[in-house]
PDB file of N, CA and C in Angstrom:
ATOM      1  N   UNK A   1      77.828  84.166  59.752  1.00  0.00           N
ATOM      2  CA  UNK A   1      76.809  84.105  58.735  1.00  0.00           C
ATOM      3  C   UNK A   1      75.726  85.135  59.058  1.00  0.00           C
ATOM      4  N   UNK A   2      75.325  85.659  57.755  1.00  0.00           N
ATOM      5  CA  UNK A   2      74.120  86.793  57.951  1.00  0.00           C
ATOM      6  C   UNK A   2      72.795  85.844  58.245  1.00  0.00           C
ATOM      7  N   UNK A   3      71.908  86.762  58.921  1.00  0.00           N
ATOM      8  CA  UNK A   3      70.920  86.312  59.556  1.00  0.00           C
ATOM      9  C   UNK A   3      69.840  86.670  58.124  1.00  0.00           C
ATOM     10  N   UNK A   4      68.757  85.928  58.036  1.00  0.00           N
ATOM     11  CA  UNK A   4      67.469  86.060  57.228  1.00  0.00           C
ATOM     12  C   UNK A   4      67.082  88.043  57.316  1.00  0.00           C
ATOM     13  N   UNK A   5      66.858  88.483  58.821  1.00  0.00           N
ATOM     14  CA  UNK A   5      66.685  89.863  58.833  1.00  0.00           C
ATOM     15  C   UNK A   5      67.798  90.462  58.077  1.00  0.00           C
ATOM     16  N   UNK A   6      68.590  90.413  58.398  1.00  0.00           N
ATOM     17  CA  UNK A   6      69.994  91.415  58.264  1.00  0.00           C
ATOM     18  C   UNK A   6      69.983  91.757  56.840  1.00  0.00           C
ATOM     19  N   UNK A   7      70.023  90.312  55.973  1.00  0.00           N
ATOM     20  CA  UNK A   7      70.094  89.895  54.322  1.00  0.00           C
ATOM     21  C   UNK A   7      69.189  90.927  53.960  1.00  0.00           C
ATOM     22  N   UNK A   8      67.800  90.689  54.623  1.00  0.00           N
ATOM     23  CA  UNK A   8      66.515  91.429  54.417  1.00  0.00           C
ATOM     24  C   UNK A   8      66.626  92.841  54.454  1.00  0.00           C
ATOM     25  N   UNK A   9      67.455  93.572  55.158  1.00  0.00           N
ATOM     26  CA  UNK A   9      68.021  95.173  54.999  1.00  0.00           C
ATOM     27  C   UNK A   9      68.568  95.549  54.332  1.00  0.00           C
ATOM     28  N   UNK A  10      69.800  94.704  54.032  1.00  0.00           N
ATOM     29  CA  UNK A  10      70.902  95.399  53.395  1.00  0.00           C
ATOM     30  C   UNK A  10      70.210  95.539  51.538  1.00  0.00           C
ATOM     31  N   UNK A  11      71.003  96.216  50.390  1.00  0.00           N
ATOM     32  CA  UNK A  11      70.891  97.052  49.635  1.00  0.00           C
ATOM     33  C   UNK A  11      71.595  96.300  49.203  1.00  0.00           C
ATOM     34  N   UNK A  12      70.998  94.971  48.042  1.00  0.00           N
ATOM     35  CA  UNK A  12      72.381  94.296  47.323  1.00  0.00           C
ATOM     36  C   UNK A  12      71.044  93.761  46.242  1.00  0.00           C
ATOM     37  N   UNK A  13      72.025  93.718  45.062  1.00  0.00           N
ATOM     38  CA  UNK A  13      71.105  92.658  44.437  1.00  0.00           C
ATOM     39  C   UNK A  13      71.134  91.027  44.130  1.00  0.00           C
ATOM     40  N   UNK A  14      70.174  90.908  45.533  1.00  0.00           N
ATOM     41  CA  UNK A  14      70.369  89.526  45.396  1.00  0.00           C
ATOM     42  C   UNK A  14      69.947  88.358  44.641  1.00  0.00           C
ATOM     43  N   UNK A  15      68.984  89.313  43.265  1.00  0.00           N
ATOM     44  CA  UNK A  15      68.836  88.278  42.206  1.00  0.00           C
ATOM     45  C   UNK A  15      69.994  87.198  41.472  1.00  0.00           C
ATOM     46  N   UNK A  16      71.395  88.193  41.578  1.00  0.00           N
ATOM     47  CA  UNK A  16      72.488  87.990  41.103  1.00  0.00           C
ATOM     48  C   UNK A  16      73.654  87.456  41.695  1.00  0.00           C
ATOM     49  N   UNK A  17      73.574  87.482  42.462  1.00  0.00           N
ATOM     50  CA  UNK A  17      74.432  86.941  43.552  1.00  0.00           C
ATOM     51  C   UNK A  17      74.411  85.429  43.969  1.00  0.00           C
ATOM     52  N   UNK A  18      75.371  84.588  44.587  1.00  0.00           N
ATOM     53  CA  UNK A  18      74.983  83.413  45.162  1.00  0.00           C
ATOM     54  C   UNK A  18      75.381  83.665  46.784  1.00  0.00           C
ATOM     55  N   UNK A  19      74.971  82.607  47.250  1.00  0.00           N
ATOM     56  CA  UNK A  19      74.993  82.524  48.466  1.00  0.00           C
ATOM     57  C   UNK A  19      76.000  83.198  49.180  1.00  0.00           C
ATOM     58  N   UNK A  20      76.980  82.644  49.220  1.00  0.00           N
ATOM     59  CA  UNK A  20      78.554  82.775  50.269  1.00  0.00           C
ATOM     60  C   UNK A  20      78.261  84.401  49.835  1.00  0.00           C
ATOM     61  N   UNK A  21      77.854  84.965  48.715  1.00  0.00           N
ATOM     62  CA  UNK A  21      78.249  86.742  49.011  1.00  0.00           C
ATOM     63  C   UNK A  21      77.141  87.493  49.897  1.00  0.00           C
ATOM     64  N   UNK A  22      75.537  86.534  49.706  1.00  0.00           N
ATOM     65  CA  UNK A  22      74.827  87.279  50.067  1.00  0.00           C
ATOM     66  C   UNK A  22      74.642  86.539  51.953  1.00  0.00           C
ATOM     67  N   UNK A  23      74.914  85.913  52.437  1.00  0.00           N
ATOM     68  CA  UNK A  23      74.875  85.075  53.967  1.00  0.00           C
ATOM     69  C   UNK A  23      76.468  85.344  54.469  1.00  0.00           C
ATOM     70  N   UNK A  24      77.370  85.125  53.726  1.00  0.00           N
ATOM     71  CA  UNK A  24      79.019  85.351  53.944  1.00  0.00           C
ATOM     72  C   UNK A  24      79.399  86.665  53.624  1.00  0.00           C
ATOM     73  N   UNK A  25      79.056  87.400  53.359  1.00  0.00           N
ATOM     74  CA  UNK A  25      79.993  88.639  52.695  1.00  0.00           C
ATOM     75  C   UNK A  25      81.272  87.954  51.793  1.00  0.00           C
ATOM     76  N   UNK A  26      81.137  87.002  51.005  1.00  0.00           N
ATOM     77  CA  UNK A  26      82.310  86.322  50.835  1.00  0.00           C
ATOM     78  C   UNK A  26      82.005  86.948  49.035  1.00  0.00           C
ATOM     79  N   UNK A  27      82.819  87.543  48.266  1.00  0.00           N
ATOM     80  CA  UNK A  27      83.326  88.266  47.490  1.00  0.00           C
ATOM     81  C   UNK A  27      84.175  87.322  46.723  1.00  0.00           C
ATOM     82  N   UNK A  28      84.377  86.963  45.444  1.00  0.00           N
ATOM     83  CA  UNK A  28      85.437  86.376  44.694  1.00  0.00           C
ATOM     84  C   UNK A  28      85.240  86.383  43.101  1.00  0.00           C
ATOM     85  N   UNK A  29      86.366  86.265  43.101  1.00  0.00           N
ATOM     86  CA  UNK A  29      86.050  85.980  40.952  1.00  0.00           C
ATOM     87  C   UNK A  29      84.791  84.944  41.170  1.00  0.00           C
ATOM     88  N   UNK A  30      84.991  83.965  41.480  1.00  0.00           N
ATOM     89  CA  UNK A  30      83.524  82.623  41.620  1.00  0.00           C
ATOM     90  C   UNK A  30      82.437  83.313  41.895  1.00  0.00           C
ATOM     91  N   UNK A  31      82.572  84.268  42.603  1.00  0.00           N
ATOM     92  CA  UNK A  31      81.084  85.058  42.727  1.00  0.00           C
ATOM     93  C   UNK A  31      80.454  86.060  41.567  1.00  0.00           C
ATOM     94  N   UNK A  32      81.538  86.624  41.140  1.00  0.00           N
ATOM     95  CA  UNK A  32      81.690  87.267  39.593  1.00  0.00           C
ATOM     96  C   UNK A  32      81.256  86.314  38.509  1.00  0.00           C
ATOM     97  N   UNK A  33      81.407  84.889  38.611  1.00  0.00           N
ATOM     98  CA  UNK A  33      81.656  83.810  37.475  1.00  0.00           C
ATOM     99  C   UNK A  33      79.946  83.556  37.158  1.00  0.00           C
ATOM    100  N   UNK A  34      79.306  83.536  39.171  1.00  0.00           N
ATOM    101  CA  UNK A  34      77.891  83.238  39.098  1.00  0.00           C
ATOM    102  C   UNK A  34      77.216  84.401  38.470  1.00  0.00           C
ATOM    103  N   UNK A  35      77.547  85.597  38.818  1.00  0.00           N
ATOM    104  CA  UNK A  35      76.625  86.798  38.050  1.00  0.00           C
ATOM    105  C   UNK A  35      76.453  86.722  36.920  1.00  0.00           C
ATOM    106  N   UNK A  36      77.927  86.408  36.093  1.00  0.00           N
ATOM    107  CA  UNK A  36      78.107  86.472  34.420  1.00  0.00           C
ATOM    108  C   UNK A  36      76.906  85.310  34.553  1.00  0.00           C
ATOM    109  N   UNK A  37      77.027  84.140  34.727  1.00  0.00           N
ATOM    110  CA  UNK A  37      75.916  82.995  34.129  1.00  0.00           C
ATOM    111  C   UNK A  37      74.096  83.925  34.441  1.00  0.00           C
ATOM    112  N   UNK A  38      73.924  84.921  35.356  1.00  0.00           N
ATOM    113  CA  UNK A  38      72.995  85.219  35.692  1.00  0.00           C
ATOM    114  C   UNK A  38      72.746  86.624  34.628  1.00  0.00           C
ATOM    115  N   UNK A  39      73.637  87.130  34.118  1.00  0.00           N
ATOM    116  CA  UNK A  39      73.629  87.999  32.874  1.00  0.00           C
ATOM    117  C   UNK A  39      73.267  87.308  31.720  1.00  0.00           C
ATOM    118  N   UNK A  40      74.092  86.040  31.513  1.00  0.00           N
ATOM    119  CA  UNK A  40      74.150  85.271  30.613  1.00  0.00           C
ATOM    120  C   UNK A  40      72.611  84.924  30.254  1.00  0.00           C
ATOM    121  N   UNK A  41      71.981  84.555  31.466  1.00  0.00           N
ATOM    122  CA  UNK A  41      70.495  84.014  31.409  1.00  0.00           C
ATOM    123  C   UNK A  41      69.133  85.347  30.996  1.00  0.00           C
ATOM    124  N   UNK A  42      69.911  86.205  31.498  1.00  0.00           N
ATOM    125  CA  UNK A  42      69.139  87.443  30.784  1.00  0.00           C
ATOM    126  C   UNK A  42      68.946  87.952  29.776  1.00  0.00           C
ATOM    127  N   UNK A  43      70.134  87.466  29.091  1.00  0.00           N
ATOM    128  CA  UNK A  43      70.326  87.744  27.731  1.00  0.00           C
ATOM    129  C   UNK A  43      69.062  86.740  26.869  1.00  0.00           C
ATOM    130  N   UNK A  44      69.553  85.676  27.134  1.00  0.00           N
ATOM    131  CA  UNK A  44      68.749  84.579  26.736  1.00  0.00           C
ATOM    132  C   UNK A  44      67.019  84.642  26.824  1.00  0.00           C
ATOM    133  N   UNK A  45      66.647  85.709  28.362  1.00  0.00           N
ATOM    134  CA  UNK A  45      64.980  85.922  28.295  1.00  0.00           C
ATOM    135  C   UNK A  45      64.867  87.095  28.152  1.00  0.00           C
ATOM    136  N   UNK A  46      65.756  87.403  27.380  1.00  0.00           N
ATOM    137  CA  UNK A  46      65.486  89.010  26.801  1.00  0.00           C
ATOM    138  C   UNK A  46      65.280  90.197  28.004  1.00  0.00           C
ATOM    139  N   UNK A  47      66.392  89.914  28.773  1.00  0.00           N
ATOM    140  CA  UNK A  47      66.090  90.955  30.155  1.00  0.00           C
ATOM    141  C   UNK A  47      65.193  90.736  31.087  1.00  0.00           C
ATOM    142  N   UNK A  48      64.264  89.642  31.074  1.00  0.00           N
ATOM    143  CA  UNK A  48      63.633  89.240  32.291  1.00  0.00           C
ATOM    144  C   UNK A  48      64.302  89.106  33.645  1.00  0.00           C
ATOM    145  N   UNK A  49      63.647  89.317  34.544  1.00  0.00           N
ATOM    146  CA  UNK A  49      64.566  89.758  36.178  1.00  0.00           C
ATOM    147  C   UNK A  49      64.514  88.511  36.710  1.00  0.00           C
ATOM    148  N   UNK A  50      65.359  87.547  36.875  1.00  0.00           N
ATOM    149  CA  UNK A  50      65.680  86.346  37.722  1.00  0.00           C
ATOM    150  C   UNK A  50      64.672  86.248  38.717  1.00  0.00           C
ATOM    151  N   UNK A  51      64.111  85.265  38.904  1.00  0.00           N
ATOM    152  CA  UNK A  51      62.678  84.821  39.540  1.00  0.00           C
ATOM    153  C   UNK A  51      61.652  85.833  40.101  1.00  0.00           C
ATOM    154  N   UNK A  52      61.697  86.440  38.402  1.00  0.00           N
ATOM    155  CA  UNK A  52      60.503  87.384  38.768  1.00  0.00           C
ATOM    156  C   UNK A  52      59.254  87.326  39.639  1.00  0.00           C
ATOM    157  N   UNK A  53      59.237  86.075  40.057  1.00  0.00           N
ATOM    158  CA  UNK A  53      57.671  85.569  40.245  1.00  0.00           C
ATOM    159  C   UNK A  53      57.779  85.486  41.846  1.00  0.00           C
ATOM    160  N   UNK A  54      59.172  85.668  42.368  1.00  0.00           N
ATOM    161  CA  UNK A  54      59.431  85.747  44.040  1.00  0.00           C
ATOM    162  C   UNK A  54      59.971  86.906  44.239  1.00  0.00           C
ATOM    163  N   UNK A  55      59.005  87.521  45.472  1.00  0.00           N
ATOM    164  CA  UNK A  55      59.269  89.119  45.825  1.00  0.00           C
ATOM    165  C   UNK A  55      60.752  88.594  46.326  1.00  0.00           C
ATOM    166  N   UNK A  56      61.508  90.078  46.915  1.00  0.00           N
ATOM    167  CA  UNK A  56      63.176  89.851  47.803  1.00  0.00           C
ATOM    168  C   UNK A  56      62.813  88.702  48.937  1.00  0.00           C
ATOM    169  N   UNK A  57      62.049  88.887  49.720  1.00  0.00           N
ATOM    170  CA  UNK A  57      61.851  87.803  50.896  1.00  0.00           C
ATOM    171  C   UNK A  57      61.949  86.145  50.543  1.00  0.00           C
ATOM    172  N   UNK A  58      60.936  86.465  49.826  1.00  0.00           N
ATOM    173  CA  UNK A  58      61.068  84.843  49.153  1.00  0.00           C
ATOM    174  C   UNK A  58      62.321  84.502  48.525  1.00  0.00           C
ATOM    175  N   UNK A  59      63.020  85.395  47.776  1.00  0.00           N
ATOM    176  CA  UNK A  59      64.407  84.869  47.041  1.00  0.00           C
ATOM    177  C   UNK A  59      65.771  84.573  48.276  1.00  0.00           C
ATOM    178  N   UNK A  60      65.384  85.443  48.882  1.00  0.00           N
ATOM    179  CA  UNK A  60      66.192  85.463  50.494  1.00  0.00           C
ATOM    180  C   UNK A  60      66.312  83.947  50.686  1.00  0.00           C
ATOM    181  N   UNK A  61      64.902  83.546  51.488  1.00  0.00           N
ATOM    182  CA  UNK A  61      64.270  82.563  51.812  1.00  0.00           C
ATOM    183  C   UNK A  61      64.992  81.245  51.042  1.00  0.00           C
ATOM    184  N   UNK A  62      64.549  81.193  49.459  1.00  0.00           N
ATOM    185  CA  UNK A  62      64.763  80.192  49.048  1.00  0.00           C
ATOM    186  C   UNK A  62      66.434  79.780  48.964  1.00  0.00           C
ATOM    187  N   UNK A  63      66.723  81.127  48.636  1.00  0.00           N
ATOM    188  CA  UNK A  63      68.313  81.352  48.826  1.00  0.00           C
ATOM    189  C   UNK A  63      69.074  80.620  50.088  1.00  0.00           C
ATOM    190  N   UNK A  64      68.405  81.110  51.131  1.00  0.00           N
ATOM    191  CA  UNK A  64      69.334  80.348  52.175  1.00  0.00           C
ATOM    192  C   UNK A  64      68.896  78.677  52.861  1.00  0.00           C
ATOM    193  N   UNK A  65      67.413  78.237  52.117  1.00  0.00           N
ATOM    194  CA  UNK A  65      67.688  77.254  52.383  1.00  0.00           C
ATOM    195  C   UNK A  65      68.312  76.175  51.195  1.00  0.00           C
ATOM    196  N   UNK A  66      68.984  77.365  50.043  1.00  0.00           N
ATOM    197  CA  UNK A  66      69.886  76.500  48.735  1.00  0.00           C
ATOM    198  C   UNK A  66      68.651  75.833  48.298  1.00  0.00           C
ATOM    199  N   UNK A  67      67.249  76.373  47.826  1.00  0.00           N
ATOM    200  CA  UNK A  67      66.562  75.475  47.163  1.00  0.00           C
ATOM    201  C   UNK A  67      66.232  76.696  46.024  1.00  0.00           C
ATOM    202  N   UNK A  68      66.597  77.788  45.467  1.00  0.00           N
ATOM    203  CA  UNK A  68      67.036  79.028  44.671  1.00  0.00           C
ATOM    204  C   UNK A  68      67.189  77.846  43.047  1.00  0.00           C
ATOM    205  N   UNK A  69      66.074  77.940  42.042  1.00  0.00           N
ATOM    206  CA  UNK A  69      66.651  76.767  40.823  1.00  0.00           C
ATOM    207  C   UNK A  69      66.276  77.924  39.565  1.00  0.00           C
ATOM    208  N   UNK A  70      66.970  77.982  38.913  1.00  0.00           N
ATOM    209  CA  UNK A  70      67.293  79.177  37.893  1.00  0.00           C
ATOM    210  C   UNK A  70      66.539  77.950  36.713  1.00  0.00           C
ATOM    211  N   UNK A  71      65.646  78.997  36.212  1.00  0.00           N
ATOM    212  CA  UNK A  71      64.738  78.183  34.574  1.00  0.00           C
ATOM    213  C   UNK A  71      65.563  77.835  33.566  1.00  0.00           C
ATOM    214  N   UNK A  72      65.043  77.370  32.653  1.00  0.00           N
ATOM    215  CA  UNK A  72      65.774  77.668  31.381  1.00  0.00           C
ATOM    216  C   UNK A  72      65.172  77.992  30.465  1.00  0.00           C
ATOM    217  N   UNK A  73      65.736  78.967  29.614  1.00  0.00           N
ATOM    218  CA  UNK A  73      65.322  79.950  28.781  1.00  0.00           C
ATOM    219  C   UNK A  73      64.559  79.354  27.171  1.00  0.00           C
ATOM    220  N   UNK A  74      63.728  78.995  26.882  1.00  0.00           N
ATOM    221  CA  UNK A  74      63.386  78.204  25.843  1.00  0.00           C
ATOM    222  C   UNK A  74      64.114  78.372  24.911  1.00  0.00           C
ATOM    223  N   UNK A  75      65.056  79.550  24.433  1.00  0.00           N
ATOM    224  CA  UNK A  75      66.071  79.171  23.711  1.00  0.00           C
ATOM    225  C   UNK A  75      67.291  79.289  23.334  1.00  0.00           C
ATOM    226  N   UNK A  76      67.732  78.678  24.556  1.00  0.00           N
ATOM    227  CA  UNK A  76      69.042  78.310  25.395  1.00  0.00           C
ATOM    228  C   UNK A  76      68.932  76.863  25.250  1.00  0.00           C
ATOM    229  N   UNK A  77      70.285  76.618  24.166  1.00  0.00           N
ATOM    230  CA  UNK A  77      70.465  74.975  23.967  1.00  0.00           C
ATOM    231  C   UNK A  77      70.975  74.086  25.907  1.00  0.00           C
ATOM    232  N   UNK A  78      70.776  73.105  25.589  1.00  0.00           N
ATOM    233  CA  UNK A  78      71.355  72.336  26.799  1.00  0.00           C
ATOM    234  C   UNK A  78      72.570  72.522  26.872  1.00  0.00           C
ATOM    235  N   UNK A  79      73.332  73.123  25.997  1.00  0.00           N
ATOM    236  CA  UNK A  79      75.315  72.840  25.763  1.00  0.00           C
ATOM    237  C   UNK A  79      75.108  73.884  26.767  1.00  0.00           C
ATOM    238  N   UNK A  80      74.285  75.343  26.623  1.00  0.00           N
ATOM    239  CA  UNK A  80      74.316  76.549  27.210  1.00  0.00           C
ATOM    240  C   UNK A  80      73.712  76.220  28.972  1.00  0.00           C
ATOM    241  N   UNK A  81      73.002  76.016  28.671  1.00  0.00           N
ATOM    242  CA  UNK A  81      72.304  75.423  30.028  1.00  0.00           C
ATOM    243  C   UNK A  81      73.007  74.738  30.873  1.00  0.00           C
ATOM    244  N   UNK A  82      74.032  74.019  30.771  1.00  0.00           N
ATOM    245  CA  UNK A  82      75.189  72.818  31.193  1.00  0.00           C
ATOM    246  C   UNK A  82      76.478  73.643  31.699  1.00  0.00           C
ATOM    247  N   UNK A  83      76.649  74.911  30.583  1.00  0.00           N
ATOM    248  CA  UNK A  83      77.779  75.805  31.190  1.00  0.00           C
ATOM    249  C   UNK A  83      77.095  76.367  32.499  1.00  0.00           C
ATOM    250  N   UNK A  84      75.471  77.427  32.394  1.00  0.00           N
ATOM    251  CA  UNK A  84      75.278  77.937  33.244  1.00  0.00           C
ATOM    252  C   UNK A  84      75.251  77.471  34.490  1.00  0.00           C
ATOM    253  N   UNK A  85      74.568  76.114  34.584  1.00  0.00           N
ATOM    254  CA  UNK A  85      74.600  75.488  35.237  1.00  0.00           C
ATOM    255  C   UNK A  85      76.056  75.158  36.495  1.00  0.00           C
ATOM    256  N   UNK A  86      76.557  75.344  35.625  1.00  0.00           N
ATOM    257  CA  UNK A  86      78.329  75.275  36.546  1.00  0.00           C
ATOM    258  C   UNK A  86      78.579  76.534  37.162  1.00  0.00           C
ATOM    259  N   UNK A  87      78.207  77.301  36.301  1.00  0.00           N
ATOM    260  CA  UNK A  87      78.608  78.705  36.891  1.00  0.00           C
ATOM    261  C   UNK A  87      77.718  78.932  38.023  1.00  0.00           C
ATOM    262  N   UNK A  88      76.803  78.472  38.384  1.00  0.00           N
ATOM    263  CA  UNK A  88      75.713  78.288  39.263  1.00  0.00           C
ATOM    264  C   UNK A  88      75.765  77.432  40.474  1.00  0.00           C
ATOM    265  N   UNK A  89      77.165  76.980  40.200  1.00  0.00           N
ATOM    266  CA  UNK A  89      77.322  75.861  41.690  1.00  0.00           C
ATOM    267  C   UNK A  89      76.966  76.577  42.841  1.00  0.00           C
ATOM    268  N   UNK A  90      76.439  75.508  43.650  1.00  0.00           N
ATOM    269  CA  UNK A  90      76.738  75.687  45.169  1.00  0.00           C
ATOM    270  C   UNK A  90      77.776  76.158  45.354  1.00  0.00           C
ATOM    271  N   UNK A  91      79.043  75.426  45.884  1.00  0.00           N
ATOM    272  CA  UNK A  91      80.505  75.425  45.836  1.00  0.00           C
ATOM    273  C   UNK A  91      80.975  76.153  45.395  1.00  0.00           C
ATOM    274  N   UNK A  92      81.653  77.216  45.566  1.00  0.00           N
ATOM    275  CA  UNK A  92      82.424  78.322  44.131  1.00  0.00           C
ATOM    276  C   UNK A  92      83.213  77.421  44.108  1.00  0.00           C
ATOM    277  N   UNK A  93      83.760  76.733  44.537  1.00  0.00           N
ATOM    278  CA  UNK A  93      85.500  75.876  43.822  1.00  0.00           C
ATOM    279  C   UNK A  93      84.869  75.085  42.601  1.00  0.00           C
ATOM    280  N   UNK A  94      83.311  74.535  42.487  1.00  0.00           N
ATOM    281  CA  UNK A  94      83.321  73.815  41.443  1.00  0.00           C
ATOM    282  C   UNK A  94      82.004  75.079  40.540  1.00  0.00           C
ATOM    283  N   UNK A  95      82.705  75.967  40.425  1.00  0.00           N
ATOM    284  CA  UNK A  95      82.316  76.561  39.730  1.00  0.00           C
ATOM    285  C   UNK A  95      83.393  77.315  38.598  1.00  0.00           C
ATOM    286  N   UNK A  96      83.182  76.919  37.132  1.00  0.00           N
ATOM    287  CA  UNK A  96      84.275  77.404  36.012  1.00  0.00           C
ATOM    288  C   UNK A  96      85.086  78.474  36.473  1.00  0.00           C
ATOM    289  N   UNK A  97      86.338  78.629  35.827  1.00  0.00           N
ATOM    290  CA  UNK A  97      87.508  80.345  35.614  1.00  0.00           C
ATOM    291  C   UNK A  97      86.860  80.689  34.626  1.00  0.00           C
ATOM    292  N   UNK A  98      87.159  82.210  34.411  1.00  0.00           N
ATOM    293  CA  UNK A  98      86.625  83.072  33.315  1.00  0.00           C
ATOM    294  C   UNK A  98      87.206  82.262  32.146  1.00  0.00           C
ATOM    295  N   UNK A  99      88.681  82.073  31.973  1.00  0.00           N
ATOM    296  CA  UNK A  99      89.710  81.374  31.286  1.00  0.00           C
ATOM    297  C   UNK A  99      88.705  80.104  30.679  1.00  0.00           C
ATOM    298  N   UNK A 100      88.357  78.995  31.951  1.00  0.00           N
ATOM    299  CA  UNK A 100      87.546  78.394  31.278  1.00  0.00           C
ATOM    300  C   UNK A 100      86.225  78.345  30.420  1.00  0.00           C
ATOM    301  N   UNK A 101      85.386  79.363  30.726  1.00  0.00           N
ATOM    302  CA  UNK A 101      84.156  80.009  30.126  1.00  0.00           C
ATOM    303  C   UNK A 101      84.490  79.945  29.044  1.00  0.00           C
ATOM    304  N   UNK A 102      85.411  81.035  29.105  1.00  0.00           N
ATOM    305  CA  UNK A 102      86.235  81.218  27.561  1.00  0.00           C
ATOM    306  C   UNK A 102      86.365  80.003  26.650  1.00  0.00           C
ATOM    307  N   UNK A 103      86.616  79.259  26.968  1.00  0.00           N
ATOM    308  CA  UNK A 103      87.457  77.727  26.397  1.00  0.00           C
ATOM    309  C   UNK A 103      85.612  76.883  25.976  1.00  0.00           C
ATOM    310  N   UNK A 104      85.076  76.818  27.045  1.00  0.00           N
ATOM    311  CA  UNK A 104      83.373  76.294  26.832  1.00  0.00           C
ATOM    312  C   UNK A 104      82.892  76.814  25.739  1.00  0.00           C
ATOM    313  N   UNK A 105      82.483  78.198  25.624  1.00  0.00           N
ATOM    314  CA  UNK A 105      81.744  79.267  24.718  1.00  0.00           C
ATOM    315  C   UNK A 105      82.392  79.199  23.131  1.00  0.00           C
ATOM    316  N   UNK A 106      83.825  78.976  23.295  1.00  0.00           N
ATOM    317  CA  UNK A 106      84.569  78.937  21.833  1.00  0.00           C
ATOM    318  C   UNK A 106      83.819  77.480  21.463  1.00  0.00           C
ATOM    319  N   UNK A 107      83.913  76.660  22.175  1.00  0.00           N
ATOM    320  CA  UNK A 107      83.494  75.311  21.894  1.00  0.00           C
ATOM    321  C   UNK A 107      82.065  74.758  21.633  1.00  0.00           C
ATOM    322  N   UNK A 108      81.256  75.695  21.568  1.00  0.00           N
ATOM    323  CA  UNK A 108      79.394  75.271  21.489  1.00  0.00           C
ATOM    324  C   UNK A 108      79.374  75.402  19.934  1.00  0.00           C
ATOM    325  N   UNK A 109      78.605  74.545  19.602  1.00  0.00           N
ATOM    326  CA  UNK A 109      78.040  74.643  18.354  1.00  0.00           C
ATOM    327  C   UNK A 109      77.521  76.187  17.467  1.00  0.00           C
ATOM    328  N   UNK A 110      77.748  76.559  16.312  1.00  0.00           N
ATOM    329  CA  UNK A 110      77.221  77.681  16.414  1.00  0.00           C
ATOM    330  C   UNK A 110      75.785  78.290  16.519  1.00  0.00           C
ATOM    331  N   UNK A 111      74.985  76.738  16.802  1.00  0.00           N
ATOM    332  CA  UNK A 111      73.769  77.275  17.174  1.00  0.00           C
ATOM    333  C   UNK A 111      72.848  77.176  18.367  1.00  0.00           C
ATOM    334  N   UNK A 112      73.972  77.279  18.873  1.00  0.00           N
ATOM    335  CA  UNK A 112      73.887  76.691  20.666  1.00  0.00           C
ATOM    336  C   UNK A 112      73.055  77.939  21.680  1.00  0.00           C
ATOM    337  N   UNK A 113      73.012  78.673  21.106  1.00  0.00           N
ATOM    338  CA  UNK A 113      71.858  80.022  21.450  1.00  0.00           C
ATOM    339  C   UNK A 113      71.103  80.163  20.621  1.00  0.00           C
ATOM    340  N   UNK A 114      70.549  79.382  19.964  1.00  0.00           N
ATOM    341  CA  UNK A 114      68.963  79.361  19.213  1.00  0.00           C
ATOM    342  C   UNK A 114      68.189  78.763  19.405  1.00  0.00           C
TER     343      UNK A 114
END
């Protein structure tokens, strides 16, 4: 496991990322699955930068002690919020397949982003 310094050097963006890639070097579609929900959420605040309000240290920080809690976008229904939310696991195993995303997103109301 990466150390608090080390995290603190390296050249990644760890707004986007979850844990296991940024402490593990651990790389996977599940880690891909968390970014999309972290795109997803951008979309939703119109390009606002994921906890704008904490410099890198602090996101580090909150990051590795897993207390890192993503807002919700005032208008981002709960159906939307409930997917991101998954895509956001701790756990990558209990975090959705693209396949499934797919299957969620066909399935929201059509006004489930308003």
């Amino acid at each position: 496991m990466r150390r608090f310094l080390d995290v603190c050097e390296q050249v990644m963006p760890i707004r986007w990322l979850p844990h296991e890639a940024v402490f593990e070097d651990d790389f996977s579609t599940k880690t891909d699955v968390y970014s999309f929900g972290a795109l997803v959420w951008e979309l939703f605040t119109r390009a606002e930068m994921p906890f704008h309000r904490l410099n890198d240290a602090a996101v580090i920080s909150a990051m590795e002690k897993r207390e890192l809690q993503w807002k919700t976008p005032k208008n981002a229904s709960p159906q939307v919020m409930a997917l991101l939310g998954r895509c956001w696991a701790d756990c990558p195993r209990d975090r959705p397949t693209f396949a499934q995303i797919i299957t969620a997103i066909s399935e929201l109301p059509s006004d489930a982003g308003t």
